[in-house]
N, C-alpha and C. Protein backbone atom coordinates (compact mmCIF):
# COMPACT_ATOMS: atom_id res chain seq x y z
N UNK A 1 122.84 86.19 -45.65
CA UNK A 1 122.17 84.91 -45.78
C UNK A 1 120.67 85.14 -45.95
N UNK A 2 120.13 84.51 -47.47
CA UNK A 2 118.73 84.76 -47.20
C UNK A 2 117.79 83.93 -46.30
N UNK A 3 116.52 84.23 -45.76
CA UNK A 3 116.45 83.46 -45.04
C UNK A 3 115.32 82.72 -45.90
N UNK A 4 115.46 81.45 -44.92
CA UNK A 4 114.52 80.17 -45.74
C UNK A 4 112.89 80.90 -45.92
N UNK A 5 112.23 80.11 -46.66
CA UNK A 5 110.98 80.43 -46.88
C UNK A 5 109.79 78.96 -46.85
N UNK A 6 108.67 78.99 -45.90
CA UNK A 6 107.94 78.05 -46.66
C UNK A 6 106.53 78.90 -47.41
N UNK A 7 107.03 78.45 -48.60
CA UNK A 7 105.69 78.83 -49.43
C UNK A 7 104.61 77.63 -49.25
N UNK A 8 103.64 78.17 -50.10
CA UNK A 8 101.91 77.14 -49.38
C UNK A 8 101.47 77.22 -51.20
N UNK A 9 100.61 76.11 -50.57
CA UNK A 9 99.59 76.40 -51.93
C UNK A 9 97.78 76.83 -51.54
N UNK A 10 97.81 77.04 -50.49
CA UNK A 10 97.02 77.23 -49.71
C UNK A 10 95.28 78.14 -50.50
N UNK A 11 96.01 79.38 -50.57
CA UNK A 11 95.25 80.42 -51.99
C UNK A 11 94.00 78.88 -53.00
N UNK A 12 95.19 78.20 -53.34
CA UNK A 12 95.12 77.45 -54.47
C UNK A 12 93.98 76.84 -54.36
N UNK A 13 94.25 75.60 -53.18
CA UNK A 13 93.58 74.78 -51.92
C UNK A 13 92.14 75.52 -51.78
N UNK A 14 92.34 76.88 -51.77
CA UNK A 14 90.79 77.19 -50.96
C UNK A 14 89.69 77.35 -51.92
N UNK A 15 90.48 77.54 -53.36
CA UNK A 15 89.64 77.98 -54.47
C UNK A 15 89.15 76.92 -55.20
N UNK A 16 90.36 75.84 -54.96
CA UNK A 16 89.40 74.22 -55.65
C UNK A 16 88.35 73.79 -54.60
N UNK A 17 88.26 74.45 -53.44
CA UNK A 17 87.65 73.76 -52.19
C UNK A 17 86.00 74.64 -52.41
N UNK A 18 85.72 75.29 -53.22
CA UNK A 18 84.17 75.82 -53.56
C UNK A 18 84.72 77.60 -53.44
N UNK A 19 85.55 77.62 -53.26
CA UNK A 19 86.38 78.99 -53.02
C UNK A 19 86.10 79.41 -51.62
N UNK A 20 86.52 78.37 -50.79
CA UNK A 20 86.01 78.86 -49.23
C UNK A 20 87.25 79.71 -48.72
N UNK A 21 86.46 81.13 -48.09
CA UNK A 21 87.04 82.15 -47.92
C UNK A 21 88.56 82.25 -46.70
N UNK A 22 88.86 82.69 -46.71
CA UNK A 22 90.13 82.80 -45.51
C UNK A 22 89.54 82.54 -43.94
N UNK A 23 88.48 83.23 -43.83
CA UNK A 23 87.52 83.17 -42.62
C UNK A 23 87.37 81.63 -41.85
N UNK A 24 86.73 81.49 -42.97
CA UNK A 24 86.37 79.92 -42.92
C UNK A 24 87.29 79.41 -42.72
N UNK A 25 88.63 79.15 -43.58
CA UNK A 25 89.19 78.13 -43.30
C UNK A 25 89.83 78.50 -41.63
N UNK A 26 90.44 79.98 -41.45
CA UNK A 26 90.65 79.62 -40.03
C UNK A 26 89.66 79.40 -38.77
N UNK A 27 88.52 79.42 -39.46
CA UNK A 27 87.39 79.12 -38.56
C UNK A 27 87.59 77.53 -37.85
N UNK A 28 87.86 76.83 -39.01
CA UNK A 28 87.98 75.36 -38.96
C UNK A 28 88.84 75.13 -38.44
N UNK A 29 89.87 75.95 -38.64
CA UNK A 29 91.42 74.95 -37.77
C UNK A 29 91.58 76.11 -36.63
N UNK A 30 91.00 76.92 -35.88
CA UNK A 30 91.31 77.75 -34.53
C UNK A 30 92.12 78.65 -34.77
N UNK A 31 92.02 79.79 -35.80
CA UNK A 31 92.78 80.89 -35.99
C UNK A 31 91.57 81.77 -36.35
N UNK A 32 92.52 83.00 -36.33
CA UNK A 32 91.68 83.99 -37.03
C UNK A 32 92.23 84.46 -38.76
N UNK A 33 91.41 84.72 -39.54
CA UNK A 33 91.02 84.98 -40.58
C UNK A 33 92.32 85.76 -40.76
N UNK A 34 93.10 86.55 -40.18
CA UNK A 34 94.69 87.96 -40.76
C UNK A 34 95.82 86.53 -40.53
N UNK A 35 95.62 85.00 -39.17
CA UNK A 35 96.85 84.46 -39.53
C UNK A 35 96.64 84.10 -40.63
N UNK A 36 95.66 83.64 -41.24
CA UNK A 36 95.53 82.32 -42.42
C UNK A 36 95.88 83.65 -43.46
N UNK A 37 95.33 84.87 -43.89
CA UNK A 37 95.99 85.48 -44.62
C UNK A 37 97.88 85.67 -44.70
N UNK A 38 98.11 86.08 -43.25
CA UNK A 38 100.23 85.63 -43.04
C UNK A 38 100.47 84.50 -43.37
N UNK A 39 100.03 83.20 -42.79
CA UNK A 39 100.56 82.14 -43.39
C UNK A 39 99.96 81.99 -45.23
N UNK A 40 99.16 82.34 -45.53
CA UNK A 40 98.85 82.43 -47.02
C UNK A 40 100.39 83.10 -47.88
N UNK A 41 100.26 84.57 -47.05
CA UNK A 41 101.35 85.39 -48.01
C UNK A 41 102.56 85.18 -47.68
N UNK A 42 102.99 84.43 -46.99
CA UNK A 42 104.38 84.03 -47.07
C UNK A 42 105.21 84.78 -45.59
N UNK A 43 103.98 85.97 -45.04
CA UNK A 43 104.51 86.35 -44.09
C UNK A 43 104.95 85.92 -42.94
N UNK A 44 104.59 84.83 -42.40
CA UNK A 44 104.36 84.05 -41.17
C UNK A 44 104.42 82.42 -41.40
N UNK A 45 105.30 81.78 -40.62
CA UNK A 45 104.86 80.41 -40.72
C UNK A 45 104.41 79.49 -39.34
N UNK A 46 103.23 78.82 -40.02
CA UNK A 46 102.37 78.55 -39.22
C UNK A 46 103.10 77.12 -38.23
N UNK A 47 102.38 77.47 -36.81
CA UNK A 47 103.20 75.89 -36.04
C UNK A 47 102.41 74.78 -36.78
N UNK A 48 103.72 73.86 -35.74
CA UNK A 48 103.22 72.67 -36.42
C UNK A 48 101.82 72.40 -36.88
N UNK A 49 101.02 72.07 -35.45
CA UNK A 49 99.72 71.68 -35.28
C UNK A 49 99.11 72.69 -36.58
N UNK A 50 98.97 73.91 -36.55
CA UNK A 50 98.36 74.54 -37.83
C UNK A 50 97.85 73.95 -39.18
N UNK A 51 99.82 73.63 -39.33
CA UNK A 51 100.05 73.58 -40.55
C UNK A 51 99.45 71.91 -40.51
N UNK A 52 99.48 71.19 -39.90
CA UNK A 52 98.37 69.60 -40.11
C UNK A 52 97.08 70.05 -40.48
N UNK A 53 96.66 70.57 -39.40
CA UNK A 53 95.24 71.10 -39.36
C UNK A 53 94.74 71.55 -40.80
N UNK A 54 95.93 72.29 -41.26
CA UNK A 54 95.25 72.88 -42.48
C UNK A 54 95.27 71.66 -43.53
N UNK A 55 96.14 71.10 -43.48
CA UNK A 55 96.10 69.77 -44.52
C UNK A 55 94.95 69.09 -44.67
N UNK A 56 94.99 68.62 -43.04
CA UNK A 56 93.39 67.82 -43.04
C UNK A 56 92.41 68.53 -43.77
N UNK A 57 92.28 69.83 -43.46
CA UNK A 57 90.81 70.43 -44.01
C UNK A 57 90.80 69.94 -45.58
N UNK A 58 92.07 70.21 -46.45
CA UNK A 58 91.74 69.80 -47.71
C UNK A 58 91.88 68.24 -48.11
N UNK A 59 92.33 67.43 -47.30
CA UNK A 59 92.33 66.26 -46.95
C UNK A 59 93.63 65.75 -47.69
N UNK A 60 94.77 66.81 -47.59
CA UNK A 60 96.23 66.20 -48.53
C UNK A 60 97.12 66.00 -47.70
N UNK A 61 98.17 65.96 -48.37
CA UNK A 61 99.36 65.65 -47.25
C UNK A 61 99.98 66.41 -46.91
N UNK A 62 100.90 67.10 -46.19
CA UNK A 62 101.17 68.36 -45.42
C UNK A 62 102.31 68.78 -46.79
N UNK A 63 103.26 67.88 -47.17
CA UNK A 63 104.18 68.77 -48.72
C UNK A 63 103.42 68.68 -49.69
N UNK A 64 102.26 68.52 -50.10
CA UNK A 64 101.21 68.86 -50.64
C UNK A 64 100.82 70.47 -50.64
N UNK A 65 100.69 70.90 -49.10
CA UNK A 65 100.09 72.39 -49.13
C UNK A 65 101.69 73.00 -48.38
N UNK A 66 102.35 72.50 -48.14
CA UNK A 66 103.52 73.53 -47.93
C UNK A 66 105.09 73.10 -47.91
N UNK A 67 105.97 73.48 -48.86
CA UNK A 67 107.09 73.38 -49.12
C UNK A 67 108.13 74.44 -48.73
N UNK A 68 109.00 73.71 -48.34
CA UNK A 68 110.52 74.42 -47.60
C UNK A 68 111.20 74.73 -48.83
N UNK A 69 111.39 76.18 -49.36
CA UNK A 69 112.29 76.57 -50.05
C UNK A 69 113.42 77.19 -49.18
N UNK A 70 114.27 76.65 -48.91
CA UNK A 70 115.78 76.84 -47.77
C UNK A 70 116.55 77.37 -48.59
C-alpha cells in the first residue's frame, strides 16, 4: 500500500511572496528553517496548527497551499 502524500505549493508561495526565504517563513509561524524545508519536500507533514499558520502568512486558504494526494 502506498502511502498517502500531502504535497504543498509552498516553494511556489514563497517565491510570489518577494522570494522570502525558508528562514523567514518559519520564523513567522514558530519553526525552524530544516521543518519548513521537510514540510516543503514532501518529507514531513506539518500539524494542524502549522499548516493554518502557513496559509495565513500567504493569506490563502489551507487547499490552496496543501493537497491530500491519498
Amino acid at each position: 500500500m502506498a502511502k498517502p502524500m500531502i504535497a504543498n505549493q509552498i516553494r511556489t508561495l514563497r517565491f510570489m511572496a518577494g522570494e522570502m526565504t525558508q528562514a523567514e517563513l518559519g520564523e513567522r509561524i514558530g519553526v525552524t528553517r530544516q521543518t519548513i524545508a521537510a514540510i516543503e519536500a514532501g518529507k514531513y507533514s506539518p500539524t494542524l496548527e502549522a499548516a493554518f499558520r502557513i496559509a495565513h502568512v500567504f493569506g490563502k486558504p489551507l487547499d490552496d497551499v496543501f493537497q491530500w494526494e491519498g
